[in-house]
PDB file of N, CA and C in Angstrom:
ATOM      1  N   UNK A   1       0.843  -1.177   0.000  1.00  0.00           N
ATOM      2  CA  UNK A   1       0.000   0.000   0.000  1.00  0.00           C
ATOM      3  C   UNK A   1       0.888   1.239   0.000  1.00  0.00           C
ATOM      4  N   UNK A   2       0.052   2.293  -0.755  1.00  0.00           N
ATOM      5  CA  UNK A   2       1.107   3.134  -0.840  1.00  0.00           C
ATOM      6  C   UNK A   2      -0.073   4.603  -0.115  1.00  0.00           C
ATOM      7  N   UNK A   3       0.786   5.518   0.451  1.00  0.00           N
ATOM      8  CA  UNK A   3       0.519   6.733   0.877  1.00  0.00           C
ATOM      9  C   UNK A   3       1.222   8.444   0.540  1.00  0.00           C
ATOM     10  N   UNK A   4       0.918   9.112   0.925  1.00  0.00           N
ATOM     11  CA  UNK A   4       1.047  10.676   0.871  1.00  0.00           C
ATOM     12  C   UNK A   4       1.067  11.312   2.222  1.00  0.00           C
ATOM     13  N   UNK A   5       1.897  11.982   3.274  1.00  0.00           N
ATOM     14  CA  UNK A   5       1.695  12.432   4.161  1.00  0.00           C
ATOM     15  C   UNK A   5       2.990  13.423   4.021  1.00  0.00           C
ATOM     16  N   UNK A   6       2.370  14.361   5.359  1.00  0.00           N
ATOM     17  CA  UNK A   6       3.169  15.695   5.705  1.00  0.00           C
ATOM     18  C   UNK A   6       3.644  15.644   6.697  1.00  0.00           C
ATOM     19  N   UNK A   7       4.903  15.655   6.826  1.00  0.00           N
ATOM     20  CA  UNK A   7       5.535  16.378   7.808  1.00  0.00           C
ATOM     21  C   UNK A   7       6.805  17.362   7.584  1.00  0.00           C
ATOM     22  N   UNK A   8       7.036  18.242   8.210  1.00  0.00           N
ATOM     23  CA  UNK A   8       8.004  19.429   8.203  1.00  0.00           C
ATOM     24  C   UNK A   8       8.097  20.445   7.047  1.00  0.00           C
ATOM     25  N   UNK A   9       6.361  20.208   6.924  1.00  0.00           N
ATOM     26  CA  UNK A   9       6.082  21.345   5.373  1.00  0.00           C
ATOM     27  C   UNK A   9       6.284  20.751   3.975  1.00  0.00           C
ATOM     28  N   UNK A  10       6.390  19.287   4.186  1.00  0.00           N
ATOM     29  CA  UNK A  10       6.625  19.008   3.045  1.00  0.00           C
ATOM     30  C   UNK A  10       5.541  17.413   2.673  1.00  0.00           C
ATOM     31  N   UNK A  11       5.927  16.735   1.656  1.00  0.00           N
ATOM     32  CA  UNK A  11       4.954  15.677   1.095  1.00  0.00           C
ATOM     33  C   UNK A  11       5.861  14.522   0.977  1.00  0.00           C
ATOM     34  N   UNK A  12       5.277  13.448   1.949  1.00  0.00           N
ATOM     35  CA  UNK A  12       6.394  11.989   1.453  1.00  0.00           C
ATOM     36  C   UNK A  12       5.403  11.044   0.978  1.00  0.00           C
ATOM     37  N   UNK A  13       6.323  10.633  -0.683  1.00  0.00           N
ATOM     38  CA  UNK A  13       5.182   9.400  -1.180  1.00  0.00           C
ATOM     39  C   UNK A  13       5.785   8.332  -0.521  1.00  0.00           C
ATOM     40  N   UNK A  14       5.128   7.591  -0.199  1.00  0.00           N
ATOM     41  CA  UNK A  14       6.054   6.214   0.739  1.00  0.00           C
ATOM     42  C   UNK A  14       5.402   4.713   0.592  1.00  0.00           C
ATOM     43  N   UNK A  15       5.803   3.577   0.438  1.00  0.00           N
ATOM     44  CA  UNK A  15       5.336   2.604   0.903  1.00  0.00           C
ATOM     45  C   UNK A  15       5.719   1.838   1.892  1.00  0.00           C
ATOM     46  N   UNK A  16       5.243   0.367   2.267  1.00  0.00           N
ATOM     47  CA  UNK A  16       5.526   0.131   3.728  1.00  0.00           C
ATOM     48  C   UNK A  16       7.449  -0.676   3.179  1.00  0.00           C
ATOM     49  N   UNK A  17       7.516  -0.008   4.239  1.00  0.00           N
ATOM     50  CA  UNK A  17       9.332  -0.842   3.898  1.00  0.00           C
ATOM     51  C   UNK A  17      10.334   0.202   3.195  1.00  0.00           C
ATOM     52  N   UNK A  18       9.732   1.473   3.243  1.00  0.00           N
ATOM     53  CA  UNK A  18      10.760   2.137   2.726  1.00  0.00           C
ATOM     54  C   UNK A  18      11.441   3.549   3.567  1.00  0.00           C
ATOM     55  N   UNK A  19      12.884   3.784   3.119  1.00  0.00           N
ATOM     56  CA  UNK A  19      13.773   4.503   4.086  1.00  0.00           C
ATOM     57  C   UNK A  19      13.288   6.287   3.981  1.00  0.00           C
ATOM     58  N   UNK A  20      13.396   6.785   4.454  1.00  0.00           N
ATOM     59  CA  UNK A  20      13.149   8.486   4.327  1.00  0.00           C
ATOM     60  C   UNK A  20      13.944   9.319   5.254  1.00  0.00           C
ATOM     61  N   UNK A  21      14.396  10.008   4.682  1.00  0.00           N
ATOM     62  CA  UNK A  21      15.128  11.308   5.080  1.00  0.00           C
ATOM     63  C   UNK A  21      14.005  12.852   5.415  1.00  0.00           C
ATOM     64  N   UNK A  22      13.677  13.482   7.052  1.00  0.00           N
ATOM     65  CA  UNK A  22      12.728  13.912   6.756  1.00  0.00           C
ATOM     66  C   UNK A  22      13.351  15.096   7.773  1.00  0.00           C
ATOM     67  N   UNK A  23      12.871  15.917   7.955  1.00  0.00           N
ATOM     68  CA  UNK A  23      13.072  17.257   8.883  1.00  0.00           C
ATOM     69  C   UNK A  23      13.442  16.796  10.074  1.00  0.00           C
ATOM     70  N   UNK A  24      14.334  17.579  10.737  1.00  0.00           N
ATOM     71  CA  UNK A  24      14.714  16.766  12.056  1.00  0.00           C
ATOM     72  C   UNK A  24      13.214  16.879  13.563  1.00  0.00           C
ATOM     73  N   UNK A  25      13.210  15.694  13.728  1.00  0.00           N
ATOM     74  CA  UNK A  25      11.806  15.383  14.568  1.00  0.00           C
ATOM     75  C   UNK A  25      12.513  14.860  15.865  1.00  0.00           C
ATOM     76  N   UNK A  26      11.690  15.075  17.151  1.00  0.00           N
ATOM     77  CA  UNK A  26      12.634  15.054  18.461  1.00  0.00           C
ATOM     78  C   UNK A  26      11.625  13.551  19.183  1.00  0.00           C
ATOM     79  N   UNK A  27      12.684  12.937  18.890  1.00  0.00           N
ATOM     80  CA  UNK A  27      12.127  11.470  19.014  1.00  0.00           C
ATOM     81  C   UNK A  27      13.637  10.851  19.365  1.00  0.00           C
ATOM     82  N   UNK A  28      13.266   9.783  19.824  1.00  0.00           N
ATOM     83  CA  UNK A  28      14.754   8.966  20.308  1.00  0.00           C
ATOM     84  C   UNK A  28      14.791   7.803  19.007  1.00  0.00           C
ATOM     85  N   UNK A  29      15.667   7.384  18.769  1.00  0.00           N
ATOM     86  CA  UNK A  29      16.411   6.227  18.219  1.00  0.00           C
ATOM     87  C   UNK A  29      15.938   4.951  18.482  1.00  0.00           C
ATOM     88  N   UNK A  30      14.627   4.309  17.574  1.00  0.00           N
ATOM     89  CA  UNK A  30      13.754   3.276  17.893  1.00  0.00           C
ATOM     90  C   UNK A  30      13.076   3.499  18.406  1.00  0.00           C
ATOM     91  N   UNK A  31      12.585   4.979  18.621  1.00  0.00           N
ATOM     92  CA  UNK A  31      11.044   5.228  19.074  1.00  0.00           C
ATOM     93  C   UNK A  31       9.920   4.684  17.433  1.00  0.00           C
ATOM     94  N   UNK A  32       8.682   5.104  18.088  1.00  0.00           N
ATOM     95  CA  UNK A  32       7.984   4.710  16.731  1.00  0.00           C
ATOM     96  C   UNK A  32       7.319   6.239  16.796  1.00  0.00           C
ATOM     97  N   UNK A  33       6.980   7.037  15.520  1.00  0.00           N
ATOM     98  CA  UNK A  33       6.348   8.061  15.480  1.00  0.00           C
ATOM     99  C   UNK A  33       5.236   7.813  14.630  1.00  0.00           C
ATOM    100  N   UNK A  34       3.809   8.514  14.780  1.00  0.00           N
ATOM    101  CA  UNK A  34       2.637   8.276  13.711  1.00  0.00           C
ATOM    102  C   UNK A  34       2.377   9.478  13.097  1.00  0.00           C
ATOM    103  N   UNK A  35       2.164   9.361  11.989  1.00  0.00           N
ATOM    104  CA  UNK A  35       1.630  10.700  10.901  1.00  0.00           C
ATOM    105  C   UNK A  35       0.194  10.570  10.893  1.00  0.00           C
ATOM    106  N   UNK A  36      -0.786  11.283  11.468  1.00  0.00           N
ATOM    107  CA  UNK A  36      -1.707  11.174  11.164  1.00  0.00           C
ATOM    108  C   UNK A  36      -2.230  12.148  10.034  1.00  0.00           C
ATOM    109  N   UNK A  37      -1.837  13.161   9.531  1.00  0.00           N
ATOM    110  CA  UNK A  37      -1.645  14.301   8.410  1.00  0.00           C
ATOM    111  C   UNK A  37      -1.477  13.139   6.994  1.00  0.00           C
ATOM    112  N   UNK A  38      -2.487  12.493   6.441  1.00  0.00           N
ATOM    113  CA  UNK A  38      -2.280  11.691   5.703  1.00  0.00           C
ATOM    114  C   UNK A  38      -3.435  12.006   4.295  1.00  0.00           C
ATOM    115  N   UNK A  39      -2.415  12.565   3.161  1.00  0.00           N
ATOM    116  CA  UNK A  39      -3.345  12.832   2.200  1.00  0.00           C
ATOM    117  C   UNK A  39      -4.169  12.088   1.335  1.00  0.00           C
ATOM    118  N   UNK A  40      -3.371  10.834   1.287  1.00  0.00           N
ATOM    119  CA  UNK A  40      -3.825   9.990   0.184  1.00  0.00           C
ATOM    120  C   UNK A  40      -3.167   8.532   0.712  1.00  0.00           C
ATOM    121  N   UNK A  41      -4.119   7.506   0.533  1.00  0.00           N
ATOM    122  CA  UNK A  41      -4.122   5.819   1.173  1.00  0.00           C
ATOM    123  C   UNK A  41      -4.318   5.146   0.170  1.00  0.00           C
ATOM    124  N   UNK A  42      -3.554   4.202  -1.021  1.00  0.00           N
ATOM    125  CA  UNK A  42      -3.981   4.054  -2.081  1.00  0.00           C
ATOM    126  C   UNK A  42      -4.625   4.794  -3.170  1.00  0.00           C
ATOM    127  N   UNK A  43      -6.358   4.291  -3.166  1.00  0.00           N
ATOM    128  CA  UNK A  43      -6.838   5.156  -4.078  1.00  0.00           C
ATOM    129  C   UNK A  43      -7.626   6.279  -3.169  1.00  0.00           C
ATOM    130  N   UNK A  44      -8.177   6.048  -1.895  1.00  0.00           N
ATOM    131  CA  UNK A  44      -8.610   7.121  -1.199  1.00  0.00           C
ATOM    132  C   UNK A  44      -8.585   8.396  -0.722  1.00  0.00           C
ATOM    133  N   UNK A  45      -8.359   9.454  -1.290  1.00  0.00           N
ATOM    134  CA  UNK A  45      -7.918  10.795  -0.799  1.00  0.00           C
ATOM    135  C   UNK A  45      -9.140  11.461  -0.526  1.00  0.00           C
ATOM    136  N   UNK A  46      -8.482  12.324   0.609  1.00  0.00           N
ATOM    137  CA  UNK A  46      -9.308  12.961   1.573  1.00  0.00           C
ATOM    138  C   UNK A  46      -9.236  14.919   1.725  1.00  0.00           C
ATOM    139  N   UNK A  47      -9.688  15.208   2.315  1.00  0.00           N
ATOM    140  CA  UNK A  47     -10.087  16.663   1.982  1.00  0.00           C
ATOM    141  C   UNK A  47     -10.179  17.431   3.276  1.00  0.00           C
ATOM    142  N   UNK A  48      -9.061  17.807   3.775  1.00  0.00           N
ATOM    143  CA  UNK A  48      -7.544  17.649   3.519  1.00  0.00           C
ATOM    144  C   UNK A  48      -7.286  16.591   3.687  1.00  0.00           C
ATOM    145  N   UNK A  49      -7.261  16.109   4.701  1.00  0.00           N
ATOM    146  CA  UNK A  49      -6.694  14.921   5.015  1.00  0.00           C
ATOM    147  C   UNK A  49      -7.804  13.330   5.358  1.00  0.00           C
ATOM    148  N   UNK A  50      -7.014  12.126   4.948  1.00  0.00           N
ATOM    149  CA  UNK A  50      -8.123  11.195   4.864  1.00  0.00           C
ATOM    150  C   UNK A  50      -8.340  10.911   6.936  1.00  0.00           C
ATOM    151  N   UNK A  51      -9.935  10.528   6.674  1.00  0.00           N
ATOM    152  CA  UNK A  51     -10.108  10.321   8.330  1.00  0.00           C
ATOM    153  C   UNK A  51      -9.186   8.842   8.969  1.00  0.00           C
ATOM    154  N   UNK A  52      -8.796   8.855  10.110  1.00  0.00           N
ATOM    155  CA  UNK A  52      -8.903   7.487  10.679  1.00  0.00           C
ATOM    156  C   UNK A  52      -7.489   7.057   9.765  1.00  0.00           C
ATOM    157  N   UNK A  53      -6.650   7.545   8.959  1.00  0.00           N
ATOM    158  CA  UNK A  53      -5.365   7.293   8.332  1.00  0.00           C
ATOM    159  C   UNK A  53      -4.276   7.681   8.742  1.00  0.00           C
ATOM    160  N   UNK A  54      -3.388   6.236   9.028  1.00  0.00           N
ATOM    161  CA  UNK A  54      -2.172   7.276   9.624  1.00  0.00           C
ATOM    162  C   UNK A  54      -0.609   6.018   8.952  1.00  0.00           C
ATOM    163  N   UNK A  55       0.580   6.861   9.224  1.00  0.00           N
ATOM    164  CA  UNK A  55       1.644   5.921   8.906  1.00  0.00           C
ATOM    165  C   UNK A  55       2.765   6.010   9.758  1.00  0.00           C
ATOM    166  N   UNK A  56       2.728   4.726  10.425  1.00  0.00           N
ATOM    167  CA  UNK A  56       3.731   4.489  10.941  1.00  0.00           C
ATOM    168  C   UNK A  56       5.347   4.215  10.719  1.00  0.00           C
ATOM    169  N   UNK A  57       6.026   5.090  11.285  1.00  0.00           N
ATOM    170  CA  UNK A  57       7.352   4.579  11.559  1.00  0.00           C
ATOM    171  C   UNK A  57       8.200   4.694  12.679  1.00  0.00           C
ATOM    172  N   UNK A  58       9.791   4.069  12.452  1.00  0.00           N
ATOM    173  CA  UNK A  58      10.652   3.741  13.445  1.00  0.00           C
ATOM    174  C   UNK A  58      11.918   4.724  13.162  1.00  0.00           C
ATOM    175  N   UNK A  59      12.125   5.793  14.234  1.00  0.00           N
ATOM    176  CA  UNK A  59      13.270   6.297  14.444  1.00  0.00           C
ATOM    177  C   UNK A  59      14.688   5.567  14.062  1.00  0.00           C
ATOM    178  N   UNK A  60      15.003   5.298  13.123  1.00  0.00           N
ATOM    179  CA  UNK A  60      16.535   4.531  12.650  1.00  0.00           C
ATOM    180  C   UNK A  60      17.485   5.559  12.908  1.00  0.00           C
ATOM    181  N   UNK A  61      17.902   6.915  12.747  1.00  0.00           N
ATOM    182  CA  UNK A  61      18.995   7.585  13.114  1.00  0.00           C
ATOM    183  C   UNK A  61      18.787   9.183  13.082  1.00  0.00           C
ATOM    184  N   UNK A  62      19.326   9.851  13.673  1.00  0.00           N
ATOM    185  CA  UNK A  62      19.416  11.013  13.926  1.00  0.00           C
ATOM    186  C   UNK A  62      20.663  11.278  13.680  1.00  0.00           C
ATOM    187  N   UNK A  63      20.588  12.774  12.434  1.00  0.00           N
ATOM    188  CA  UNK A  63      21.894  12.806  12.341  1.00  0.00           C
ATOM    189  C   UNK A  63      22.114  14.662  11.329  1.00  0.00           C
ATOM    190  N   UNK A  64      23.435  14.633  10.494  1.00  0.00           N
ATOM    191  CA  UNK A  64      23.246  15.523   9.748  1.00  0.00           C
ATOM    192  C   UNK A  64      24.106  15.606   8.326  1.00  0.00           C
ATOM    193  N   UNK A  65      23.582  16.102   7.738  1.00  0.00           N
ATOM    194  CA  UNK A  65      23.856  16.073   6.458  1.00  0.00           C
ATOM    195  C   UNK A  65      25.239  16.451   5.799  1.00  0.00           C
ATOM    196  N   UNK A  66      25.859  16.497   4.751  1.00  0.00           N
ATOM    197  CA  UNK A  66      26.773  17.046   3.969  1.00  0.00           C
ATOM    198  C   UNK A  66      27.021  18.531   4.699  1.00  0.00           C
ATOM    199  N   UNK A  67      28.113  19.244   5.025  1.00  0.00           N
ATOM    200  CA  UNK A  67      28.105  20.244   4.441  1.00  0.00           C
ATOM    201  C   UNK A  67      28.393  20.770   3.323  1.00  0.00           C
ATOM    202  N   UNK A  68      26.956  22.349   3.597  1.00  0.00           N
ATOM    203  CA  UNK A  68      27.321  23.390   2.245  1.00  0.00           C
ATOM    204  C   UNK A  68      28.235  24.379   2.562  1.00  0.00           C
ATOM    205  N   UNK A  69      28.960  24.973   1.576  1.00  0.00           N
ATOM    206  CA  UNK A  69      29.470  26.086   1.378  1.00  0.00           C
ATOM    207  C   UNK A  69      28.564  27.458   0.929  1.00  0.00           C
ATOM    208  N   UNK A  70      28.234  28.168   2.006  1.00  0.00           N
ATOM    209  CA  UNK A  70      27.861  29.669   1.160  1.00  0.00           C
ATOM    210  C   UNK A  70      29.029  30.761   0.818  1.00  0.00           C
ATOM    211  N   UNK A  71      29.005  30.936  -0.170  1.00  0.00           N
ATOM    212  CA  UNK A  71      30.332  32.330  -0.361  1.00  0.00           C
ATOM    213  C   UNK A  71      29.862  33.186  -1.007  1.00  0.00           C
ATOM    214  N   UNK A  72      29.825  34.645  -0.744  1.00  0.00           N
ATOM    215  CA  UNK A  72      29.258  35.644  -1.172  1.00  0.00           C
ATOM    216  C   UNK A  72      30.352  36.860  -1.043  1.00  0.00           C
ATOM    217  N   UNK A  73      30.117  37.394  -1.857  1.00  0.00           N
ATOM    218  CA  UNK A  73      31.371  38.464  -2.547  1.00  0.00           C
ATOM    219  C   UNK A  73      31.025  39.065  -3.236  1.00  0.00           C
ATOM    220  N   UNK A  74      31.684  40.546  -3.202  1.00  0.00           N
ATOM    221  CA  UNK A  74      31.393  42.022  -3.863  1.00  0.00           C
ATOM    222  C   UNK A  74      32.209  42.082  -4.916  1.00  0.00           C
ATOM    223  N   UNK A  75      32.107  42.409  -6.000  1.00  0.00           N
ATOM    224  CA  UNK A  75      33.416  42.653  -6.898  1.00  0.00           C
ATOM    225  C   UNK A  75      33.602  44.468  -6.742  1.00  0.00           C
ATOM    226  N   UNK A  76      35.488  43.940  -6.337  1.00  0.00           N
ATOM    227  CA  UNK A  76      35.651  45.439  -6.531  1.00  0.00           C
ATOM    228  C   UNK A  76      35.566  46.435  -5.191  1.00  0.00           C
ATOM    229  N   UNK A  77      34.965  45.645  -3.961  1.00  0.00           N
ATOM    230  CA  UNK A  77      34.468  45.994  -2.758  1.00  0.00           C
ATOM    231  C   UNK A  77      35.438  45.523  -1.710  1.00  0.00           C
ATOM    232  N   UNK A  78      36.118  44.163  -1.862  1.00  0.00           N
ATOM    233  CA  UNK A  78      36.821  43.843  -1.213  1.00  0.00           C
ATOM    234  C   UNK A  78      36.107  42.965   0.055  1.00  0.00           C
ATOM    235  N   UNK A  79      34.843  42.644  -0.113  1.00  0.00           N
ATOM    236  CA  UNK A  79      33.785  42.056   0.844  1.00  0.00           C
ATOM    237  C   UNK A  79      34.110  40.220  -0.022  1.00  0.00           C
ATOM    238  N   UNK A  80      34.277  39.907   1.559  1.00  0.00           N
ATOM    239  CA  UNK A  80      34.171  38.459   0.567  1.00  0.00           C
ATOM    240  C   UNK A  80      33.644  37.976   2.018  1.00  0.00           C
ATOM    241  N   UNK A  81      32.537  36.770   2.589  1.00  0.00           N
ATOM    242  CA  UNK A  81      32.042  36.266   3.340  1.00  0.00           C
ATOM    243  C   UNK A  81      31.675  34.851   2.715  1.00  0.00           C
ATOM    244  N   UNK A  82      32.653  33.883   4.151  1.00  0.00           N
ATOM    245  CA  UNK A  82      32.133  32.131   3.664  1.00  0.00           C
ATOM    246  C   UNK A  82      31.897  31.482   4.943  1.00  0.00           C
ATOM    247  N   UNK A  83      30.077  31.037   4.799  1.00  0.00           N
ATOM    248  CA  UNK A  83      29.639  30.216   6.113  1.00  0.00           C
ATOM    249  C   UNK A  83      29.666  28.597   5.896  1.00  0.00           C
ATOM    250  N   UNK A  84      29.570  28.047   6.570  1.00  0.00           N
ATOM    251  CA  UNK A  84      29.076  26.664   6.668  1.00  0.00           C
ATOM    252  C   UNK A  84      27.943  26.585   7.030  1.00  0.00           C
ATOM    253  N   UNK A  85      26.701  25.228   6.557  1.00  0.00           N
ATOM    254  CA  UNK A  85      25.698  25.258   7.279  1.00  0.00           C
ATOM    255  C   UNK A  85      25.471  23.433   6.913  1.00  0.00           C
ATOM    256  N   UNK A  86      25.006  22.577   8.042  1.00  0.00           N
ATOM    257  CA  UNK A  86      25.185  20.981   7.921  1.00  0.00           C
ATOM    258  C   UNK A  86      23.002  21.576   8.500  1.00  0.00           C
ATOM    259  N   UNK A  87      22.426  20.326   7.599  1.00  0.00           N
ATOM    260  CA  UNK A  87      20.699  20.465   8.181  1.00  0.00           C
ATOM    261  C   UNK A  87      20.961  18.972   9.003  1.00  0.00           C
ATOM    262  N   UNK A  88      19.926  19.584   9.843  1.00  0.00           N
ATOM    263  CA  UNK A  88      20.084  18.019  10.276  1.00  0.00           C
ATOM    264  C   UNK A  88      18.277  17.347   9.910  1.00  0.00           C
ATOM    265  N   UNK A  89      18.913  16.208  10.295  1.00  0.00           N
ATOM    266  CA  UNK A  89      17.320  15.147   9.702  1.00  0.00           C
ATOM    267  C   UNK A  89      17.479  13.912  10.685  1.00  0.00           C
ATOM    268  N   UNK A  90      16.117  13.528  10.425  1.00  0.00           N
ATOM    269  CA  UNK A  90      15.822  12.021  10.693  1.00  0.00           C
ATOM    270  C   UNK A  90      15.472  11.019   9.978  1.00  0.00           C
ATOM    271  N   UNK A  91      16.435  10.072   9.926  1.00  0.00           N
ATOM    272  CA  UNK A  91      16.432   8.488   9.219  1.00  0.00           C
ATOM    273  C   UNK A  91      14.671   7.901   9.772  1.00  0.00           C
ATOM    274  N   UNK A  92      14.212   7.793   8.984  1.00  0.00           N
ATOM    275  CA  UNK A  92      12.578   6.832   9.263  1.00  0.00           C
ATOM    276  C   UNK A  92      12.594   5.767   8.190  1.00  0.00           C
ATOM    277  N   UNK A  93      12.283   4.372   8.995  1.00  0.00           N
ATOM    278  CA  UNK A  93      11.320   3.367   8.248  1.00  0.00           C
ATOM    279  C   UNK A  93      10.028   3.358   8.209  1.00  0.00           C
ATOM    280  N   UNK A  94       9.233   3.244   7.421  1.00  0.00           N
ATOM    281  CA  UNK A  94       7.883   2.960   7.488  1.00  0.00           C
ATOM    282  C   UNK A  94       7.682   1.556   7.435  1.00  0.00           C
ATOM    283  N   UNK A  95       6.951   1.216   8.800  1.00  0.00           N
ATOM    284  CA  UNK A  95       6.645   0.250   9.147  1.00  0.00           C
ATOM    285  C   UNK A  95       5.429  -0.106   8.840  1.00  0.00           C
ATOM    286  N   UNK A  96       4.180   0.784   9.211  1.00  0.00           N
ATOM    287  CA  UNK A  96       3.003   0.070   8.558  1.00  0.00           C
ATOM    288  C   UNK A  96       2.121   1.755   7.775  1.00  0.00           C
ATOM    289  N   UNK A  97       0.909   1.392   7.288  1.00  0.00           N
ATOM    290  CA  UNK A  97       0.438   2.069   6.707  1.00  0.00           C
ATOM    291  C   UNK A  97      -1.212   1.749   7.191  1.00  0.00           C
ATOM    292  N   UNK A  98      -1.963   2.552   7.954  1.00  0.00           N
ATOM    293  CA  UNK A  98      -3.156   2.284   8.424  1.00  0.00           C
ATOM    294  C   UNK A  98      -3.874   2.673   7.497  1.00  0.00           C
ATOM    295  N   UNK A  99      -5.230   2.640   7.017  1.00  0.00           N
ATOM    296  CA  UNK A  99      -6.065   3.920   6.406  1.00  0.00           C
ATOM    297  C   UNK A  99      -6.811   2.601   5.673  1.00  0.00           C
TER     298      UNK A  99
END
């Protein structure tokens, strides 16, 4: 079964058994978290969201990403500025899919 849900402003298509990279969520490492913000359950979509639908998963890791380089510079100004910035996220399995 496949689904549509929101979390951290955004849309994950998912089925059961698969890995996701998602906004960092404050949960421990093998906790289980539920989405109940669930747009679409197969063929069923709901308005906004379908009733009584939700998707489960399991906290696999907490962590953070690549860093980027920002560099920004004036020509001619003598301004030159370079940050770092690492996002962090959370590793999720989806374990089941209710709805």
């Amino acid at each position: 079964m496949k689904a549509i849900f929101v979390t951290g402003g955004k849309q994950y298509y998912v089925s059961e058994g698969d890995t996701i990279y998602v906004e960092k969520l404050d949960a421990e490492v093998g906790a289980t978290i539920s989405f109940d913000e669930v747009l679409c359950v197969g063929d069923k979509t709901g308005t906004p969201y379908v009733k009584g639908a939700k998707v489960e998963c399991t906290v696999e890791k907490q962590g953070k990403a690549k860093k980027i380089v920002v560099f920004k510079y004036r020509p001619k100004k003598k301004y030159r500025n370079t940050k770092g910035h690492r996002q962090p996220y959370t590793k999720l399995v989806v374990k089941k899919i209710v709805g």
